[in-house]
Protein backbone atom coordinates (compact mmCIF):
# COMPACT_ATOMS: atom_id res chain seq x y z
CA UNK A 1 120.82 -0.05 190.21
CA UNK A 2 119.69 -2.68 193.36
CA UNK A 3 117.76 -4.76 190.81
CA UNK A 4 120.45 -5.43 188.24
CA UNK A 5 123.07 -5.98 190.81
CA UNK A 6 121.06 -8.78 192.45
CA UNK A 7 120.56 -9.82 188.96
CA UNK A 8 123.94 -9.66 187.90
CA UNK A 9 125.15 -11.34 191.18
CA UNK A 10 122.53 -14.03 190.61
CA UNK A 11 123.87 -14.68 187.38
CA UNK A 12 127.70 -14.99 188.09
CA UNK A 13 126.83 -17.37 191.52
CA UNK A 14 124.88 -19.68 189.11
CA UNK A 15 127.54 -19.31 186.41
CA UNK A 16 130.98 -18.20 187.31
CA UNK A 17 132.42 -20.41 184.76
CA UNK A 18 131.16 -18.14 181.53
CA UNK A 19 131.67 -15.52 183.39
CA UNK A 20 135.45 -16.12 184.32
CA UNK A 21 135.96 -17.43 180.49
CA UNK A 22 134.19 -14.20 179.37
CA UNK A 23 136.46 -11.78 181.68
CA UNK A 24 139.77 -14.26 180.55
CA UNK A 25 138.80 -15.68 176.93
CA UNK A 26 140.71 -18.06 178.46
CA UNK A 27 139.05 -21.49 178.38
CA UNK A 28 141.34 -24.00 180.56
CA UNK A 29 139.70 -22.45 184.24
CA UNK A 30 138.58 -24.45 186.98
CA UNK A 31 135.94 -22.65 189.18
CA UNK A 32 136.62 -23.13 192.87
CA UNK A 33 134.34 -21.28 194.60
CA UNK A 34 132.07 -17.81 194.42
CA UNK A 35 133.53 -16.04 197.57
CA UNK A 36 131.28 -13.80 199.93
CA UNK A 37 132.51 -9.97 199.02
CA UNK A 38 131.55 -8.48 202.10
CA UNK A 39 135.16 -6.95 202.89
CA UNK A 40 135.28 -6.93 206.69
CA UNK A 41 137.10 -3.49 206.77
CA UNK A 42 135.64 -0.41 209.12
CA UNK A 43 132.82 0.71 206.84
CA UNK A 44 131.94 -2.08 204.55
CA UNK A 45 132.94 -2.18 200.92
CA UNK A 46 130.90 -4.99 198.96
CA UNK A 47 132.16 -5.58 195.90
CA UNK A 48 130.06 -7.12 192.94
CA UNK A 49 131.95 -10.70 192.53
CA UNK A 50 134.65 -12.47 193.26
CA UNK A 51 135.26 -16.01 191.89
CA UNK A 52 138.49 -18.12 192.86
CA UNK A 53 139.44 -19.93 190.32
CA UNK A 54 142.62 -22.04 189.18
CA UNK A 55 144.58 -21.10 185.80
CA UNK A 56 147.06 -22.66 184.33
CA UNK A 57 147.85 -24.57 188.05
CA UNK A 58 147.63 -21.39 189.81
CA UNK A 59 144.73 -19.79 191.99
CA UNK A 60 143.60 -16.14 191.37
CA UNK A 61 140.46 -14.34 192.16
CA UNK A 62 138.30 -12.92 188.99
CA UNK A 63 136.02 -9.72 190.01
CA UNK A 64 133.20 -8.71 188.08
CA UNK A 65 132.11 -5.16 189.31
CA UNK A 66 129.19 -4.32 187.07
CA UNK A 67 128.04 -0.36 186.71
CA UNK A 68 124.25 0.99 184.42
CA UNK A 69 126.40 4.48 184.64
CA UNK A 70 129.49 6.40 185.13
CA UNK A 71 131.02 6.63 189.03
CA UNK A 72 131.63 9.00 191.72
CA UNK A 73 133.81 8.98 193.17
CA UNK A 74 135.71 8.05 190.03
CA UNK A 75 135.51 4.32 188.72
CA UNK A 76 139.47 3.94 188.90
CA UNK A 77 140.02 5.46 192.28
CA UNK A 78 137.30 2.36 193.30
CA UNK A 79 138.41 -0.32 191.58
CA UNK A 80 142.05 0.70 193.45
CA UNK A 81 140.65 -0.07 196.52
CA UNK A 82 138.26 -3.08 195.68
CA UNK A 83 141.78 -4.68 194.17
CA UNK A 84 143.94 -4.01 196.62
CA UNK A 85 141.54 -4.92 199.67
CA UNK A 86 140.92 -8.20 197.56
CA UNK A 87 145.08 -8.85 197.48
CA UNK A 88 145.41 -8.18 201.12
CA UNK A 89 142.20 -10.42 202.49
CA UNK A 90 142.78 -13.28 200.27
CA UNK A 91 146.87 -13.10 199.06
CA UNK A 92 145.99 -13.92 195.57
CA UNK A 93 146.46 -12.29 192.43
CA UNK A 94 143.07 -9.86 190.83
CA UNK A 95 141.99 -10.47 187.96
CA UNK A 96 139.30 -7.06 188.19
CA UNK A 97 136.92 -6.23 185.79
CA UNK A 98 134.45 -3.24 185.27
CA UNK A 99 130.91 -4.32 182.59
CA UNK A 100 129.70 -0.80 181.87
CA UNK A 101 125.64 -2.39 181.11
CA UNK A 102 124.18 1.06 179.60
CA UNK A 103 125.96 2.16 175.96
CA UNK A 104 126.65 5.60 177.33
CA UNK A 105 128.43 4.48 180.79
CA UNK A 106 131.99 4.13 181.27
CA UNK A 107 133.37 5.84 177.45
CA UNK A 108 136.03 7.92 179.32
CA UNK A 109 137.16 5.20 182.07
CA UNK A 110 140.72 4.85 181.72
CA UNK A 111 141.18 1.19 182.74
CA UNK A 112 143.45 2.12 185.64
CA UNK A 113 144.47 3.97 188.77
CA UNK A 114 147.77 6.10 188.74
CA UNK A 115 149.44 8.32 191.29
CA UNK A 116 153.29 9.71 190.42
CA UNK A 117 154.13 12.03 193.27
CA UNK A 118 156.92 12.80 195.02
CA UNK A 119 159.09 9.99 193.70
CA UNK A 120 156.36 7.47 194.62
CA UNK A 121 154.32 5.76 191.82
CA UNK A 122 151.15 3.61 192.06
CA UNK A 123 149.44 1.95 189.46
CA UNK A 124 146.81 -0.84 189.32
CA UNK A 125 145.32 -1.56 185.92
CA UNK A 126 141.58 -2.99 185.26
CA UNK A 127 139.62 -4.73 182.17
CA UNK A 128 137.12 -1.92 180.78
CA UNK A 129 134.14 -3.86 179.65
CA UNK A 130 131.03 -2.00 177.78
CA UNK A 131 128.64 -4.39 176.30
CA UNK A 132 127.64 -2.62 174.06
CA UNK A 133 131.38 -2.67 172.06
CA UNK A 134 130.61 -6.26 172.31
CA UNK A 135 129.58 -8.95 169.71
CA UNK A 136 125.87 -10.12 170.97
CA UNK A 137 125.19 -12.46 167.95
CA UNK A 138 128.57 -14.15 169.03
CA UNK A 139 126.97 -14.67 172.52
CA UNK A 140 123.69 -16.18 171.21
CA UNK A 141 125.54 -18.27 168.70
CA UNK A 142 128.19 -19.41 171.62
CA UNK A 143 125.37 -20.20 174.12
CA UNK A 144 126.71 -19.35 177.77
CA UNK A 145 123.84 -19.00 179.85
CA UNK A 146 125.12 -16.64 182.04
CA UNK A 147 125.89 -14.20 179.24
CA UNK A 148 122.76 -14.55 177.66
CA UNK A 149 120.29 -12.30 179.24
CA UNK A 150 123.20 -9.77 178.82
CA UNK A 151 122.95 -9.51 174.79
CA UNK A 152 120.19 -7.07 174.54
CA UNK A 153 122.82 -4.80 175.84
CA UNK A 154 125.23 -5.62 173.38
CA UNK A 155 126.45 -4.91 169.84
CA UNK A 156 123.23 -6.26 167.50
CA UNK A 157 123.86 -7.51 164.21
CA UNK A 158 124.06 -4.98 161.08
CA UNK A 159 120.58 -4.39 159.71
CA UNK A 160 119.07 -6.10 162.40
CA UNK A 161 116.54 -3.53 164.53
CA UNK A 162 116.29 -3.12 168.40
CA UNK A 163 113.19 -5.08 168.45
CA UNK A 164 114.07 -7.83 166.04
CA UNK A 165 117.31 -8.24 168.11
CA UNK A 166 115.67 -8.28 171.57
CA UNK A 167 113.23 -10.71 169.98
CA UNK A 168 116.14 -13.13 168.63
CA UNK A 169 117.75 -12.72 172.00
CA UNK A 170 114.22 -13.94 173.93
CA UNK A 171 114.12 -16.94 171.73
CA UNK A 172 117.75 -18.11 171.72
CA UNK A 173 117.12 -18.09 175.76
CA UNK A 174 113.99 -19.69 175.78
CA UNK A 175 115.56 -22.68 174.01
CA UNK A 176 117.77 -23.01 176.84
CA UNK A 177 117.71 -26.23 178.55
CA UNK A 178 116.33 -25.92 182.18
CA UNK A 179 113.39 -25.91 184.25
CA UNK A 180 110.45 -24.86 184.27
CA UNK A 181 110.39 -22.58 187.02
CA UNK A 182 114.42 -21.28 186.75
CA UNK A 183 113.46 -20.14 182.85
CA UNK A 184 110.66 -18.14 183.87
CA UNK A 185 113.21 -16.27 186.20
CA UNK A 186 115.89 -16.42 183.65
CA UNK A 187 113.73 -14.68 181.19
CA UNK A 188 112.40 -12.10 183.59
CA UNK A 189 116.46 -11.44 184.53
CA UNK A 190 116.94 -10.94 180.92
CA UNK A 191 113.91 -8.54 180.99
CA UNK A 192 114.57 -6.01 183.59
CA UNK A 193 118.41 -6.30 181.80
CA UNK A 194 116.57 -4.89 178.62
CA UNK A 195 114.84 -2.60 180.41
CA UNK A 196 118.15 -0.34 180.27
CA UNK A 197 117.79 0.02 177.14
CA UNK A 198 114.55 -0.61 175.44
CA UNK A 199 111.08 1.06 175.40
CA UNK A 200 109.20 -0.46 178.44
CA UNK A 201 106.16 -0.72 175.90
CA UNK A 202 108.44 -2.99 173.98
CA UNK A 203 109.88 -5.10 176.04
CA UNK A 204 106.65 -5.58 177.87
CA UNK A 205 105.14 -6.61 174.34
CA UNK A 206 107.34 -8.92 173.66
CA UNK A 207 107.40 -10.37 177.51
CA UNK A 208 103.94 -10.98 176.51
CA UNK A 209 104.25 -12.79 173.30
CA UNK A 210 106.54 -15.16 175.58
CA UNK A 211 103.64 -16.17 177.67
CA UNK A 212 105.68 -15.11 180.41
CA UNK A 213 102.15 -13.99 182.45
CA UNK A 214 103.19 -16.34 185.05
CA UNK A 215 106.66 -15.29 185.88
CA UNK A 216 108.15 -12.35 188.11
CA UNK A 217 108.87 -9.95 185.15
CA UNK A 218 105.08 -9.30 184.85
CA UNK A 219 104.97 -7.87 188.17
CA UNK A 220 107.99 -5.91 187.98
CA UNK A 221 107.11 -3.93 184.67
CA UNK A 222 103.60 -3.60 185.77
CA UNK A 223 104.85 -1.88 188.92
CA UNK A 224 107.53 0.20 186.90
CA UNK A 225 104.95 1.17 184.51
CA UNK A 226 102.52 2.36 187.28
CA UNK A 227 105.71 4.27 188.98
CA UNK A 228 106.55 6.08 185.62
CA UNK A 229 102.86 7.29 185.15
CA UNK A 230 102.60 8.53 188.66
CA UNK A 231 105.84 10.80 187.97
CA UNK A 232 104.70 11.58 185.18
CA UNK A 233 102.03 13.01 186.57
CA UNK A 234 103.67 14.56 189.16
CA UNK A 235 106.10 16.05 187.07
CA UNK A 236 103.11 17.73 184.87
CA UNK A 237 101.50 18.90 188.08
CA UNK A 238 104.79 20.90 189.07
CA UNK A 239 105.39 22.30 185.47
CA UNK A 240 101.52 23.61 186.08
CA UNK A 241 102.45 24.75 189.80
CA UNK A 242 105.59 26.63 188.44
CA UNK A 243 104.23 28.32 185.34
CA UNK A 244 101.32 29.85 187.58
CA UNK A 245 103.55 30.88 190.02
CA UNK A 246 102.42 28.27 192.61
CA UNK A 247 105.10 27.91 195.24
CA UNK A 248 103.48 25.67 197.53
CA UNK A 249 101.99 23.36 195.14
CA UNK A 250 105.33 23.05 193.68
CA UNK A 251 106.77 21.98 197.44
CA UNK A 252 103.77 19.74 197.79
CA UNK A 253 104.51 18.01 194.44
CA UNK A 254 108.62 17.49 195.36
CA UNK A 255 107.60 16.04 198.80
CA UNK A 256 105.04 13.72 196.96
CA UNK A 257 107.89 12.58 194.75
CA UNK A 258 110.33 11.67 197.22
CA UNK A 259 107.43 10.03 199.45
CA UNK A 260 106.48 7.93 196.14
CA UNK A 261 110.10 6.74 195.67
CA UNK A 262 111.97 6.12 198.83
CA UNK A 263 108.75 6.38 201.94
CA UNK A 264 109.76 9.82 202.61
CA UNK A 265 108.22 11.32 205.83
CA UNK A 266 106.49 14.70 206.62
CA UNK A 267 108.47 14.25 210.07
CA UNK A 268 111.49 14.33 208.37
CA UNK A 269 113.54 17.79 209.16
CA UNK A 270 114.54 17.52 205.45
CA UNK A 271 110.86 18.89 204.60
CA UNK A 272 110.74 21.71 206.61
CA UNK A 273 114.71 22.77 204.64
CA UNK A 274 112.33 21.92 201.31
CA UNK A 275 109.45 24.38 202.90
CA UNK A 276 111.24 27.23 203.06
CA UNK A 277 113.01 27.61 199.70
CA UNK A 278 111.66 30.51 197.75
CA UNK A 279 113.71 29.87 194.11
CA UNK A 280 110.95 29.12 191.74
CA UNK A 281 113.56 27.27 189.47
CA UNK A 282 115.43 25.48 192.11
CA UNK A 283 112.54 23.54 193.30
CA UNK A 284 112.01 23.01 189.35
CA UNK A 285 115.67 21.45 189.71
CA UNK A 286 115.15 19.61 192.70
CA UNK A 287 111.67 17.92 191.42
CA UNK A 288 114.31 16.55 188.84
CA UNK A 289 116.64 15.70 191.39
CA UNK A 290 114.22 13.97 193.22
CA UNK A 291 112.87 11.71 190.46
CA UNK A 292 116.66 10.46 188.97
CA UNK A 293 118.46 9.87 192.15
CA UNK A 294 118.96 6.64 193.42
CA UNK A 295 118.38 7.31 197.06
CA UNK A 296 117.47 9.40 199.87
CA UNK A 297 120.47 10.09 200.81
CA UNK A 298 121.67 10.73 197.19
CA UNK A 299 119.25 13.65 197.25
CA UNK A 300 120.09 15.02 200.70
CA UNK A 301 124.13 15.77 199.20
CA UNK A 302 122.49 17.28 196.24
CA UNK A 303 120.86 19.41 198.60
CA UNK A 304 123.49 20.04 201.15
CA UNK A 305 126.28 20.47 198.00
CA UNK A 306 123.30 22.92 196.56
CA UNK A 307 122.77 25.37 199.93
């Protein structure tokens, strides 16, 4: 999720007006300023965006909070705290928003947070966004360059195919005006943004018939690409380990994983808790595990939830 974050972040800084007319479809907005959302609060809560802007002769703050998949703790219970922490540093009214970027992520988010207990009742409502309910031929044919690299995510056109619409999207950004330099890291942003959605062979293919060679996106698929064999392989190499009853070789393969994706050490006390599990089809779940959680950490609750 780090990568599209920055991206999206990138994005709104560069652009907070389409952004703040996208959250509003409102167009009379005056952008004052993208504000810094560290929160200073005890443990610090960053959230995605906040833009101050003026409507209609007032000031508000618009937040963007963008998630690739569903939340816990629960999206609502968040967002209560991310508005209400926003009202209390900066005395203005929220305008919060939650852009669900995968087409499976955020289907049962309700849009709010409500507590009625004991005579006391608490409720602070949110915009639901999942681009992929959205109209992406009405975002190339509008032209807001912040929203662009988001279409590949969206809605495509009826009998239009993934690829055809990824390509249409990759040439209605390329004829954006700008520099050299920012559009071969505006295309790579829109990229990786496919990249949730789209074969890696094909976006890669069609990064290539960009003549993107030069830009970051090269680097960053290449990389993924190597990551995804190496798992690959690693995932293999445990089936093997398990189906011939190879307990060790099944430890040795989860350690590699978690070495591969977050610089795991053999110091660490978590391997010697890894060492001495017996289960056959736990470590099975835990190679898993190991490849689809986001972090370290992540893993280390799994395993502490799992003992």
């Amino acid at each position: 999720m780090a990568e599209f974050d920055t991206i999206a972040k990138h994005l709104i800084h560069t652009y907070p007006r389409d952004f703040a007319r996208f959250a509003l479809q409102h167009d009379d907005i005056e952008v004052l300023d993208v504000i810094d959302t560290e929160q200073p609060t005890v443990e610090a809560h960053r959230t995605d965006s906040l833009i101050r802007v003026r409507i209609d002769g007032q000031e508000a703050l618009i937040h963007h909070e963008f998630q690739t998949t569903d939340s816990s703790p629960p999206m609502s219970q968040r967002m209560a705290g991310y508005i209400g922490r926003g009202i209390e540093q900066h005395g203005l009214p929220v305008y919060s928003n939650v852009i669900y970027l995968r087409p499976d992520a955020g289907r049962t988010d309700p849009g709010h947070y409500l507590q009625e207990r004991h005579g006391y009742r608490v409720l602070v409502q949110y915009k639901v966004i999942r681009l992929i309910e959205l109209d992406g031929q009405r975002i190339l044919d509008e032209g807001h360059s912040g929203l662009l690299p988001f279409a590949p995510l969206m809605q495509r056109p009826a009998g239009v195919d993934a690829e055809a619409w990824l390509r249409q999207c990759f040439h209605r950004a390329q004829e954006v005006p700008m520099d050299e330099t920012v559009k071969a890291n505006y295309l790579a942003d829109l990229a990786i943004l496919s990249g949730l959605v789209y074969r890696l062979e094909t976006v890669m293919t069609i990064v290539s018939e960009a003549t993107m060679y030069e830009s970051s996106v090269v680097q960053y698929f290449t990389e993924k690409a190597l990551k995804q064999g190496i798992e690959q392989g690693i995932e293999q190499g445990i089936e093997q380990g398990i189906e011939q009853g190879g307990r060790e070789r099944a430890i040795e393969d989860l350690l590699d994983v978690l070495e591969i994706r977050f610089g795991f050490a053999a110091s660490d006390p978590l391997a010697a808790r890894l060492g001495a599990i017996d289960d056959m089809q736990h470590l099975k779940q835990l190679h898993r595990a190991a490849i689809q959680m986001p972090s370290l950490d992540a893993f280390r609750h799994l395993l502490d939830a799992a003992e």
